[in-house]
PDB file of N, CA and C in Angstrom:
ATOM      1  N   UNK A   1      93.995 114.656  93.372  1.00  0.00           N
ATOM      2  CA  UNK A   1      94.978 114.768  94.448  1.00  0.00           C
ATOM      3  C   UNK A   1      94.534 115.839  95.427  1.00  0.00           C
ATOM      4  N   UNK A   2      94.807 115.112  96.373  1.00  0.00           N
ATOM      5  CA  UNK A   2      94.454 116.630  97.417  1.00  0.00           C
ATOM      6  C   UNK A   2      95.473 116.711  98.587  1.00  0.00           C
ATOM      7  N   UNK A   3      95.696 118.189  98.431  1.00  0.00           N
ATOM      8  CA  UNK A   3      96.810 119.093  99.103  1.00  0.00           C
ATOM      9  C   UNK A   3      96.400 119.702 100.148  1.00  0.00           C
ATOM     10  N   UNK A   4      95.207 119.222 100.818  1.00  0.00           N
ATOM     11  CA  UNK A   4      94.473 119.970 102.010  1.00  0.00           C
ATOM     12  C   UNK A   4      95.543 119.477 103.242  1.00  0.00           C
ATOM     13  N   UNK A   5      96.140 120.510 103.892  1.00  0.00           N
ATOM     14  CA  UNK A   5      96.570 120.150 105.411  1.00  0.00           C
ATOM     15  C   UNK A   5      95.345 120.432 106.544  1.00  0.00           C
ATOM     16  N   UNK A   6      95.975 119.994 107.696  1.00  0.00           N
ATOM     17  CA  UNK A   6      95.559 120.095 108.944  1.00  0.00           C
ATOM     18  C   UNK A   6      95.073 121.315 109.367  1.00  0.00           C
ATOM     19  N   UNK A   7      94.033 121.805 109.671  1.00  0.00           N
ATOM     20  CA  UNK A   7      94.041 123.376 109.765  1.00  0.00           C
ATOM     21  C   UNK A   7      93.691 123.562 111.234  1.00  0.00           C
ATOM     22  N   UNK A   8      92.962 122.730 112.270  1.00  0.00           N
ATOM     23  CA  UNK A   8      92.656 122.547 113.202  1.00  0.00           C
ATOM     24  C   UNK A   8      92.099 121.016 113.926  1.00  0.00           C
ATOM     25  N   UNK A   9      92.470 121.039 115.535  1.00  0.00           N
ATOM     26  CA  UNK A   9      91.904 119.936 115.917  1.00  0.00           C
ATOM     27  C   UNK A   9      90.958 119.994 117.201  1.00  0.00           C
ATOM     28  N   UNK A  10      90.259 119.125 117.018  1.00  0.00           N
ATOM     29  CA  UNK A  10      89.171 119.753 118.598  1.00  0.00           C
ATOM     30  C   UNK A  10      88.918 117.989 119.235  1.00  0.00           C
ATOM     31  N   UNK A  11      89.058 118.468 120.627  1.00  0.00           N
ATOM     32  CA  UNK A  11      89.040 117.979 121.331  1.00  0.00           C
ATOM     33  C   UNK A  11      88.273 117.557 122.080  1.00  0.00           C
ATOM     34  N   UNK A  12      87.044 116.141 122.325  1.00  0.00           N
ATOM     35  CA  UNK A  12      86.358 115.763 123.078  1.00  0.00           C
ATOM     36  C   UNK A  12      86.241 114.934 124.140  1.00  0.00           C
ATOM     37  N   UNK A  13      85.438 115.174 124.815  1.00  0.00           N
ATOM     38  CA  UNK A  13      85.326 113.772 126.262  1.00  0.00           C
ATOM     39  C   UNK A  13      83.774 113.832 126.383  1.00  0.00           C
ATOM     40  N   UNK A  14      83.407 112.900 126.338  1.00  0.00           N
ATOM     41  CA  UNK A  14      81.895 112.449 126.584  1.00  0.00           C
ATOM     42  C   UNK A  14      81.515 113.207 125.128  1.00  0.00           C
ATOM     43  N   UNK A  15      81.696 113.695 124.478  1.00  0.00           N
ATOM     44  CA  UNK A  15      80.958 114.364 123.299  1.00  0.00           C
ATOM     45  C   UNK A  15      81.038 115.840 123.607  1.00  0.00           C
ATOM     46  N   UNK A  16      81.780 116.495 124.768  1.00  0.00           N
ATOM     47  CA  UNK A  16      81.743 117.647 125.018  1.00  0.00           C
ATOM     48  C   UNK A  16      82.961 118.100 124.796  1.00  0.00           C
ATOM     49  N   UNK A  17      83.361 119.436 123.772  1.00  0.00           N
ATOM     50  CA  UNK A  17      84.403 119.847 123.673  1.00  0.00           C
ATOM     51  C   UNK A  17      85.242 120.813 124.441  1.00  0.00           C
ATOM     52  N   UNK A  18      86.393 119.963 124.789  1.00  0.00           N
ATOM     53  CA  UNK A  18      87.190 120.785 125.949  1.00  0.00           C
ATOM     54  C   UNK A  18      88.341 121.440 125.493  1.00  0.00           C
ATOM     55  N   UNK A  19      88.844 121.628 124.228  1.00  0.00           N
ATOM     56  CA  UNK A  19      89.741 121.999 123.660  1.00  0.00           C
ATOM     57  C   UNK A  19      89.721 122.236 122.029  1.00  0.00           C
ATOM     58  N   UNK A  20      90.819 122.957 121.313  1.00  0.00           N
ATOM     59  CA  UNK A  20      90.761 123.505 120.368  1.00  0.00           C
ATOM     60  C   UNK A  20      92.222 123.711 119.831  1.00  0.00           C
ATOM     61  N   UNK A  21      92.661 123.418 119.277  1.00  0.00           N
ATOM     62  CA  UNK A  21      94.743 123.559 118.710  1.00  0.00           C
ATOM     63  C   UNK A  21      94.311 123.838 117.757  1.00  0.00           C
ATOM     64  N   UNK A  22      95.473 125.102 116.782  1.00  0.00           N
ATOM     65  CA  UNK A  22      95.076 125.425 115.069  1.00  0.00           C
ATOM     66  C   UNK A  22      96.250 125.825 115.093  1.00  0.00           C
ATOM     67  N   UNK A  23      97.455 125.031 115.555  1.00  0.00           N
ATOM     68  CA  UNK A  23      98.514 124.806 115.395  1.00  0.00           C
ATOM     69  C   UNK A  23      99.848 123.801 115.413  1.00  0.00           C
ATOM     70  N   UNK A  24     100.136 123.651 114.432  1.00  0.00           N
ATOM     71  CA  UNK A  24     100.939 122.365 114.322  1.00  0.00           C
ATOM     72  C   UNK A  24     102.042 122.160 115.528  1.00  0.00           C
ATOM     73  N   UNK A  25     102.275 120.748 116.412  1.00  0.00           N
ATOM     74  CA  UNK A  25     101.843 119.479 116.180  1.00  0.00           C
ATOM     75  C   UNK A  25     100.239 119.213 116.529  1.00  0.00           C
ATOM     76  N   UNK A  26      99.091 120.077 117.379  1.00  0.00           N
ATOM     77  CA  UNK A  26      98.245 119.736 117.262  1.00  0.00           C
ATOM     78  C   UNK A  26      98.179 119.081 118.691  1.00  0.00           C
ATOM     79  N   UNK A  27      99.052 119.410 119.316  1.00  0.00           N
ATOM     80  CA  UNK A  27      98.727 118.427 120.911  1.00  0.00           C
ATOM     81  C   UNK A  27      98.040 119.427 121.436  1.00  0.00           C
ATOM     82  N   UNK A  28      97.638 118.859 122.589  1.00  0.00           N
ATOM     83  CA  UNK A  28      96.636 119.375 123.922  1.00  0.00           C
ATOM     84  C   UNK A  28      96.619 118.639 124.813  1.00  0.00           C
ATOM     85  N   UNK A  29      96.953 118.954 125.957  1.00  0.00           N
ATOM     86  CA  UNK A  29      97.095 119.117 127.034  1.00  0.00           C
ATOM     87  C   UNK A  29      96.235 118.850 127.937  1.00  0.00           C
ATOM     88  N   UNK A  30      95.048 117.742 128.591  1.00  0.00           N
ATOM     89  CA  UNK A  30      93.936 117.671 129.437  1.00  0.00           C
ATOM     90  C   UNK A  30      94.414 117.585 130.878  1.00  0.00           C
ATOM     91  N   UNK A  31      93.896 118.981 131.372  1.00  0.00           N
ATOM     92  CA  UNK A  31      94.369 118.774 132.885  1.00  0.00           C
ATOM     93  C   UNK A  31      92.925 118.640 133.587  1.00  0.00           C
ATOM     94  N   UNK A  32      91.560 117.901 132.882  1.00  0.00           N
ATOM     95  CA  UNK A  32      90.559 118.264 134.038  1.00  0.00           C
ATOM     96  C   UNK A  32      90.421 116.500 134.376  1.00  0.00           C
ATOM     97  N   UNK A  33      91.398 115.540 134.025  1.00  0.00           N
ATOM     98  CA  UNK A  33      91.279 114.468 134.269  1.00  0.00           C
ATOM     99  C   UNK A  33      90.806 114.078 135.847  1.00  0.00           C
ATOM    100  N   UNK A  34      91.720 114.991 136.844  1.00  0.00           N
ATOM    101  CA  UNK A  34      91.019 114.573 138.263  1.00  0.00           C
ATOM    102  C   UNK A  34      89.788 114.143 138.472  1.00  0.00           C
ATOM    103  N   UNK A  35      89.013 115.744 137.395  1.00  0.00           N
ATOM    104  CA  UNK A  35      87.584 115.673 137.913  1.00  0.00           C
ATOM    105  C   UNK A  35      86.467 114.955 137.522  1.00  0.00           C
ATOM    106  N   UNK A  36      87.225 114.064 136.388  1.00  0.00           N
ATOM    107  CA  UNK A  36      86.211 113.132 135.689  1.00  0.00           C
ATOM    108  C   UNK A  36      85.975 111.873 136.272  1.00  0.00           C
ATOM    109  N   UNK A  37      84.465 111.624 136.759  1.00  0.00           N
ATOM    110  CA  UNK A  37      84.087 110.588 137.342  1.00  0.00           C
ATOM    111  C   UNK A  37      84.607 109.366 136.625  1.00  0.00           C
ATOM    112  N   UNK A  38      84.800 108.368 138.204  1.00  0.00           N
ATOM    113  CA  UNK A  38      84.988 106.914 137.740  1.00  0.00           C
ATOM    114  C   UNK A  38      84.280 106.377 136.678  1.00  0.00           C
ATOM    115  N   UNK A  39      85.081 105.710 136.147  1.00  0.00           N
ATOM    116  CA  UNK A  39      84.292 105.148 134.888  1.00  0.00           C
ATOM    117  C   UNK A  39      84.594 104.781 133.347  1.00  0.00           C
ATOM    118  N   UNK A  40      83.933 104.463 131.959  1.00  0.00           N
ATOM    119  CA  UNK A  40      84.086 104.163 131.330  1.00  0.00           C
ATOM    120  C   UNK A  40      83.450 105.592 130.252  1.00  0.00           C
ATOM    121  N   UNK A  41      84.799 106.721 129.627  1.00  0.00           N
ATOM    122  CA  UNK A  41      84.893 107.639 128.922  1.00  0.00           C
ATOM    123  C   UNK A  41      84.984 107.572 127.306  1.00  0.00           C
ATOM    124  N   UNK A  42      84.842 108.550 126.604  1.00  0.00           N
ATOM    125  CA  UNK A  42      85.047 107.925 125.012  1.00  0.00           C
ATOM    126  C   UNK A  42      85.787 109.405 124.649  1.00  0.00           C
ATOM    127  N   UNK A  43      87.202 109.524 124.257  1.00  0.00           N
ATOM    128  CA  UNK A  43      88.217 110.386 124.139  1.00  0.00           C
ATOM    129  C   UNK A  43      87.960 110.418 121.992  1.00  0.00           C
ATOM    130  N   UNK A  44      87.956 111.957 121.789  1.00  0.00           N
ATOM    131  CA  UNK A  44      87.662 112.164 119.898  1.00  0.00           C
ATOM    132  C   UNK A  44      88.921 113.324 120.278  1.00  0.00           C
ATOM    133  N   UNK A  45      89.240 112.718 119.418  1.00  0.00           N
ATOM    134  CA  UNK A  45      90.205 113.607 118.114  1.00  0.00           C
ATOM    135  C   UNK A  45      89.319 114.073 117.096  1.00  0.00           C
ATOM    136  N   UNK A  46      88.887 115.419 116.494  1.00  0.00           N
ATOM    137  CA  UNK A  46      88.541 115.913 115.500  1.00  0.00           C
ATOM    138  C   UNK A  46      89.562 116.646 114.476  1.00  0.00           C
ATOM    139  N   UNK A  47      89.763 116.171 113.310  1.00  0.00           N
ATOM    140  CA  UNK A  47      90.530 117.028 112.362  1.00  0.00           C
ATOM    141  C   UNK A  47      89.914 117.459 111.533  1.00  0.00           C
ATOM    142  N   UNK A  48      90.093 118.792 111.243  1.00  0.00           N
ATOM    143  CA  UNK A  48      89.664 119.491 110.259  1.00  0.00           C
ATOM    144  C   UNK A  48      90.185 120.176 109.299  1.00  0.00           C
ATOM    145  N   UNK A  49      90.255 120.111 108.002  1.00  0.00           N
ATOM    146  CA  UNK A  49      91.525 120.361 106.729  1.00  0.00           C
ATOM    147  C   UNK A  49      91.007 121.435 106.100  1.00  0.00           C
ATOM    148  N   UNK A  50      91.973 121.979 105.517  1.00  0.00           N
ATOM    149  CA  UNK A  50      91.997 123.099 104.886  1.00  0.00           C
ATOM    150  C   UNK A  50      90.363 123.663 103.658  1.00  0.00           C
ATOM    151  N   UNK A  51      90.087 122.403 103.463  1.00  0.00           N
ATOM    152  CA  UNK A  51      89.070 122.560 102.601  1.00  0.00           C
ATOM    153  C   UNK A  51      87.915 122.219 103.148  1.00  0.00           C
ATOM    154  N   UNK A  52      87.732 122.062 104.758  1.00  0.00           N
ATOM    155  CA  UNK A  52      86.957 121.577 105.628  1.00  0.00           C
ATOM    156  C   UNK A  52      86.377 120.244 105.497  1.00  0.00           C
ATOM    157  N   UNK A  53      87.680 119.417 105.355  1.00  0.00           N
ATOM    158  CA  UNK A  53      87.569 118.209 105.224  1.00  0.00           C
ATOM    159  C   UNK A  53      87.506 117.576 106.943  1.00  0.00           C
ATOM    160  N   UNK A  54      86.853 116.354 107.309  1.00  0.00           N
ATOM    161  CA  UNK A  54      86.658 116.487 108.670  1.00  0.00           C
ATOM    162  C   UNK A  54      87.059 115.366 108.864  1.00  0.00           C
ATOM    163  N   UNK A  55      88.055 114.276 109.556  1.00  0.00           N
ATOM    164  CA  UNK A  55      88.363 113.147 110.116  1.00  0.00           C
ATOM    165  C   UNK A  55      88.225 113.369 111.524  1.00  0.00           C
ATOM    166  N   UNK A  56      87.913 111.994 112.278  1.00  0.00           N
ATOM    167  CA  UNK A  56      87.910 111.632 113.714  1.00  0.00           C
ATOM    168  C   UNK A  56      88.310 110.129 114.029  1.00  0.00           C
ATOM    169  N   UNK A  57      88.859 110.155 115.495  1.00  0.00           N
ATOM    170  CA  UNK A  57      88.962 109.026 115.977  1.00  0.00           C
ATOM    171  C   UNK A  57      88.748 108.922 117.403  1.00  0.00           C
ATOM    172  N   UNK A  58      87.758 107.967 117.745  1.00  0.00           N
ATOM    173  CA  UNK A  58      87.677 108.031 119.074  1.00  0.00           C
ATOM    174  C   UNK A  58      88.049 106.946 119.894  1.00  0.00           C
ATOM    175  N   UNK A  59      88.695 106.919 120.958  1.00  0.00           N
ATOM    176  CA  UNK A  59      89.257 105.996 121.667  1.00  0.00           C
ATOM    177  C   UNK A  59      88.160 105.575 123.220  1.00  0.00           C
ATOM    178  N   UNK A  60      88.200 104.791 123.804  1.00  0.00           N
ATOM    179  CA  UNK A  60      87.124 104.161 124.685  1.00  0.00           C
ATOM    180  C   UNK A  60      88.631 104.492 126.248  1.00  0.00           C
ATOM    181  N   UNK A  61      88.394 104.939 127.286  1.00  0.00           N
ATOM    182  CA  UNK A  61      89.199 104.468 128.396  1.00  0.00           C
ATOM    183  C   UNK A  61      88.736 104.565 129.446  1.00  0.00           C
ATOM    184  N   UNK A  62      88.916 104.080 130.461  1.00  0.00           N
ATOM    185  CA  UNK A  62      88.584 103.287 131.880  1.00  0.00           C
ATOM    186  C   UNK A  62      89.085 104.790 133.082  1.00  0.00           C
ATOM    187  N   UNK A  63      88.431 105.057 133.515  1.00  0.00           N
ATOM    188  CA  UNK A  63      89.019 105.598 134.702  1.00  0.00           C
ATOM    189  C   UNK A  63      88.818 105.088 136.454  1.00  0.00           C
ATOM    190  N   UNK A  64      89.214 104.633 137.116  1.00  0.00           N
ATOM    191  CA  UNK A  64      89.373 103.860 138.201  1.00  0.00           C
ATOM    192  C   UNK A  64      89.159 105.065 139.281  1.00  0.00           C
TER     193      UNK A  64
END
């Protein structure tokens, strides 16, 4: 069984990290959306658990 929580989450765009939360709920806030060229981006969620357990998910989105 494992009792590892959430201990931090980091935040990517293109593979470059723009953020960092190590506090629960873990949101963040992207205000550099203006400046990101037209186009087709890839958005990660990184979680990282107490025992430095590491999950991700990355999402694909369009910017016009």
């Amino acid at each position: 069984l494992n009792d590892a929580q959430v201990s931090q989450v980091e935040y990517y765009v293109d593979g470059k990290l723009i953020g960092t939360v190590s506090t629960p709920p873990f949101n963040y806030v992207w205000t550099t959306v203006p400046s990101l060229p037209s186009g087709s981006h890839e958005i990660t969620a990184r979680a990282i658990d107490s025992q430095n357990n590491v999950g991700s998910k990355t999402i694909t989105v369009n910017k016009q």
